[in-house]
N, C-alpha and C. Protein backbone atom coordinates (compact mmCIF):
# COMPACT_ATOMS: atom_id res chain seq x y z
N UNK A 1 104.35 107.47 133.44
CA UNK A 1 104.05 108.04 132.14
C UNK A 1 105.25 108.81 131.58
N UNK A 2 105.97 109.45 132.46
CA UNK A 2 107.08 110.16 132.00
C UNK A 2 108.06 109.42 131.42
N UNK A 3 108.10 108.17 131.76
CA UNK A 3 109.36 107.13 131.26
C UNK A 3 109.32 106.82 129.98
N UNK A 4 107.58 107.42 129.16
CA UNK A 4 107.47 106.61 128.02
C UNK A 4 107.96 107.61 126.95
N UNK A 5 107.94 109.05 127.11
CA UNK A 5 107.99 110.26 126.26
C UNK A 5 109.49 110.01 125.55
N UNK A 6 110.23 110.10 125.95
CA UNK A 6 111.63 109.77 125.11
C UNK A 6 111.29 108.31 124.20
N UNK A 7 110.97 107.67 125.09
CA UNK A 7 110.90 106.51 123.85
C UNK A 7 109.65 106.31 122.45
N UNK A 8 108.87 107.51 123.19
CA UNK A 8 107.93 107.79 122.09
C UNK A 8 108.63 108.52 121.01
N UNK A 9 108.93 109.69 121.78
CA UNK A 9 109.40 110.46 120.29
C UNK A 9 111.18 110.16 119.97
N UNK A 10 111.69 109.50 120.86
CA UNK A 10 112.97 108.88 119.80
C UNK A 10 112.14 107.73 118.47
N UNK A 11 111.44 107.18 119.00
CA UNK A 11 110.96 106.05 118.36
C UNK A 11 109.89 106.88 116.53
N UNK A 12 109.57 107.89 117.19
CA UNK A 12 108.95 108.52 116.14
C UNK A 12 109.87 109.81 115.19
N UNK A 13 110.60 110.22 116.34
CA UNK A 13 111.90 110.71 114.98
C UNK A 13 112.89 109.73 114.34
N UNK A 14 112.89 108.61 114.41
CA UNK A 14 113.57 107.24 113.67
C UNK A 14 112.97 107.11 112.62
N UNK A 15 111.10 106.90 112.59
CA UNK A 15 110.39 106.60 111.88
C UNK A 15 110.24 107.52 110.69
N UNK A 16 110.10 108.44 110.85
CA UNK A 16 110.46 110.18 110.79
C UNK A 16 111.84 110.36 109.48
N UNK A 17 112.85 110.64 110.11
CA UNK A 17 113.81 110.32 109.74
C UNK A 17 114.51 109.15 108.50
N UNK A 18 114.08 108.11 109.08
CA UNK A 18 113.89 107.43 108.38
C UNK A 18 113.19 106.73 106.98
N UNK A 19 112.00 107.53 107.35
CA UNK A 19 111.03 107.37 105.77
C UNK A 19 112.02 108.63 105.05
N UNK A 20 111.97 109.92 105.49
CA UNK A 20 112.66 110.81 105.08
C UNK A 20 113.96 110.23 104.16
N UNK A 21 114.87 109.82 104.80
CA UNK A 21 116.12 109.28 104.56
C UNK A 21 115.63 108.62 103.29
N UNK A 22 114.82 107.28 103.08
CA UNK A 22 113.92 106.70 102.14
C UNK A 22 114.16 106.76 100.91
N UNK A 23 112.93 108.33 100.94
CA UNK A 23 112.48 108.97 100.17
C UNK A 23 113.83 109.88 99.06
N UNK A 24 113.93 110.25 100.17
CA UNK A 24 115.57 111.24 99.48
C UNK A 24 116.56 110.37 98.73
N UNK A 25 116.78 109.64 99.10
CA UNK A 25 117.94 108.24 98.14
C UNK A 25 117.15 108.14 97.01
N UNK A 26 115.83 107.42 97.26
CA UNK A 26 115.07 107.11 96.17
C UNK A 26 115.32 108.22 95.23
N UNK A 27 114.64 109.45 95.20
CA UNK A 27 114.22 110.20 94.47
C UNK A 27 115.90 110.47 93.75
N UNK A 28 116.72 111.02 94.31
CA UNK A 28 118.08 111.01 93.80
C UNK A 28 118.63 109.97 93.12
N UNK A 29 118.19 108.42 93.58
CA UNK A 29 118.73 107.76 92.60
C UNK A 29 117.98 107.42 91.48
N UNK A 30 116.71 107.83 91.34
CA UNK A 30 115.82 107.69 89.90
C UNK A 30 116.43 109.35 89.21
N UNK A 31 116.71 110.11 90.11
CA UNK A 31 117.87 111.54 88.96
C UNK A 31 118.77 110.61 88.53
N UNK A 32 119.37 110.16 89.46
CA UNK A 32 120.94 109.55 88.74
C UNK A 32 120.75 108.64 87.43
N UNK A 33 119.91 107.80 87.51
CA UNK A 33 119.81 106.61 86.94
C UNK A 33 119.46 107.76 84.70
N UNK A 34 118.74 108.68 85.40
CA UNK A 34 118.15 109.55 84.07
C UNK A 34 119.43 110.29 83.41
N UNK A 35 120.40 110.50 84.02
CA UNK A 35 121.44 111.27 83.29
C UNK A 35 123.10 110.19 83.69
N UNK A 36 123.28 109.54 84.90
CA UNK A 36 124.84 108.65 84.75
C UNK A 36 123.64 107.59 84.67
N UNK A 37 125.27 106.36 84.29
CA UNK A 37 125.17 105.05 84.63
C UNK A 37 124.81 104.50 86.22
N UNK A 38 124.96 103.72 86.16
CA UNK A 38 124.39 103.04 87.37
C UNK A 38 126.27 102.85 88.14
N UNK A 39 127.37 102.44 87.10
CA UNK A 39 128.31 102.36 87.97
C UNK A 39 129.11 103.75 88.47
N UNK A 40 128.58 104.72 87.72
CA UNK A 40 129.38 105.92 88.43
C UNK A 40 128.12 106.88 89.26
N UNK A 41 127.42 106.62 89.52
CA UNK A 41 126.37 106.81 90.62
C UNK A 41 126.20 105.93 91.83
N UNK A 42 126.83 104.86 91.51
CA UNK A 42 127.46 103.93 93.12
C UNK A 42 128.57 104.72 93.21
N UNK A 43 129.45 104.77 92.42
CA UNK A 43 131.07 105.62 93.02
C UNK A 43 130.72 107.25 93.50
N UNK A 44 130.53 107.81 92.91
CA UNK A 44 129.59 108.86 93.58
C UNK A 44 129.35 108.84 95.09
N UNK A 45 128.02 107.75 95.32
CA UNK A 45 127.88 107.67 96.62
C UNK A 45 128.80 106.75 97.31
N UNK A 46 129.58 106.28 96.99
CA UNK A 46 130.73 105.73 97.84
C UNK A 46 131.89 106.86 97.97
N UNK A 47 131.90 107.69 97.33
CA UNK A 47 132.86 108.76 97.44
C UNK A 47 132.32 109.55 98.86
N UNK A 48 130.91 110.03 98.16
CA UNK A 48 129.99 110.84 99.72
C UNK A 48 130.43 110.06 101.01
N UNK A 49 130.30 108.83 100.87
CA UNK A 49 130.11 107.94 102.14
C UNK A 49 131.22 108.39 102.95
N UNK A 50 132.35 107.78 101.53
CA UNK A 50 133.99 107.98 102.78
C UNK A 50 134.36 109.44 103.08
N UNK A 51 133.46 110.62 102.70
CA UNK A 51 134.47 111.69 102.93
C UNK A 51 133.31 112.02 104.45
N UNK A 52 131.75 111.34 104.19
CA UNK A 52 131.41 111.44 105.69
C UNK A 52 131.79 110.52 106.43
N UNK A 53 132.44 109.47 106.31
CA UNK A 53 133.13 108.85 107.32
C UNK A 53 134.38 109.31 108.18
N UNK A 54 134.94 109.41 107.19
CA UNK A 54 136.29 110.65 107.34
C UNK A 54 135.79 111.93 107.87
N UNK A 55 134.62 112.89 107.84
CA UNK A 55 134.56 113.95 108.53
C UNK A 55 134.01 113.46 109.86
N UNK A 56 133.09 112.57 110.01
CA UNK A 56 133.03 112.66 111.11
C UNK A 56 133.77 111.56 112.04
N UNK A 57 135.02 110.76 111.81
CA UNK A 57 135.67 110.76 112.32
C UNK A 57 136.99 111.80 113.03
N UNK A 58 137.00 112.68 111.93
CA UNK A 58 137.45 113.81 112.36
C UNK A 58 137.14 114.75 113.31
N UNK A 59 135.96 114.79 113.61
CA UNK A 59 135.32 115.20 114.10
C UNK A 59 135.03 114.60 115.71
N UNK A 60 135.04 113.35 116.02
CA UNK A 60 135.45 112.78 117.13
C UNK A 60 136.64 113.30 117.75
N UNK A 61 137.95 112.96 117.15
CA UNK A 61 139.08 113.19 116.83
C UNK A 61 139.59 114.50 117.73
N UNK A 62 138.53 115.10 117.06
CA UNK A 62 138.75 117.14 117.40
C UNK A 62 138.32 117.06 118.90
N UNK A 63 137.57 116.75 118.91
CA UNK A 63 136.43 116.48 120.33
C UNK A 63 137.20 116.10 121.18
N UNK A 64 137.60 114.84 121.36
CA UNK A 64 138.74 114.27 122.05
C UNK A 64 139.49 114.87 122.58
N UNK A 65 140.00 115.35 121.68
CA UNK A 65 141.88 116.37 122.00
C UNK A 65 141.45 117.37 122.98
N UNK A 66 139.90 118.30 122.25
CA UNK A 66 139.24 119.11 123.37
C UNK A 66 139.27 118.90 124.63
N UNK A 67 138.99 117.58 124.44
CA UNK A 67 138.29 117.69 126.09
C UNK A 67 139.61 116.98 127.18
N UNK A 68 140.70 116.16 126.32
CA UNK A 68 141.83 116.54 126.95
C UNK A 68 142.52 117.27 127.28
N UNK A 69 142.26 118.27 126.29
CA UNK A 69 143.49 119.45 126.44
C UNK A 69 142.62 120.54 127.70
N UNK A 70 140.85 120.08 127.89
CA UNK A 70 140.40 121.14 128.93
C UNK A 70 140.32 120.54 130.34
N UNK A 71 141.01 119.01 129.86
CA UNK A 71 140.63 118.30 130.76
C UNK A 71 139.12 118.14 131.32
N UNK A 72 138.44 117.47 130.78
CA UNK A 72 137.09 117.03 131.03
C UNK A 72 137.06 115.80 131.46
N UNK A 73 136.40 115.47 132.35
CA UNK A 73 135.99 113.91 132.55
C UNK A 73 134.63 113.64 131.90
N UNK A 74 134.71 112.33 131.03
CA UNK A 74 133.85 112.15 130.52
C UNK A 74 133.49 110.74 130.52
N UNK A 75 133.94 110.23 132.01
CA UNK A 75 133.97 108.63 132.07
C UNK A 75 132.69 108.35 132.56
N UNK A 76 131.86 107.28 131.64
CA UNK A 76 130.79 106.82 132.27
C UNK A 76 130.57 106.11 133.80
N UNK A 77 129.20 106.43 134.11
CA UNK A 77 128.93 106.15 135.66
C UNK A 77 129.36 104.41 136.01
């Protein structure tokens, strides 16, 4: 029984999450659509996209150096 609990509630914060996620685009892009165009409300969110791509590659990045510079092993089994 214990084996199933993670896959329950990963499986239900996805679902979770996910309608969430949904909902939130939706509702923001029926704002957008009421005051911009449709092509500078894609650039918009393509702007968001790359600067979270870029942070959290950065963010790896940082991590990395960390755990070299503390020397960590972090090699899988």
């Amino acid at each position: 029984m214990m084996d199933w609990i993670p896959i329950v509630f990963a499986t239900f914060k996805l679902l979770v999450l996910g309608t969430g996620m949904f909902f939130a685009i939706k509702w923001h892009y029926d704002q957008g659509t009421k005051r911009r165009e449709t092509r500078a409300l894609l650039r918009a969110g393509g702007k968001a996209a790359a600067v979270f791509v870029l942070s959290l590659l950065g963010l790896g990045l940082l991590t990395f150096a960390l755990t070299r510079m503390f020397a960590l092993d972090l090699t899988l089994p």
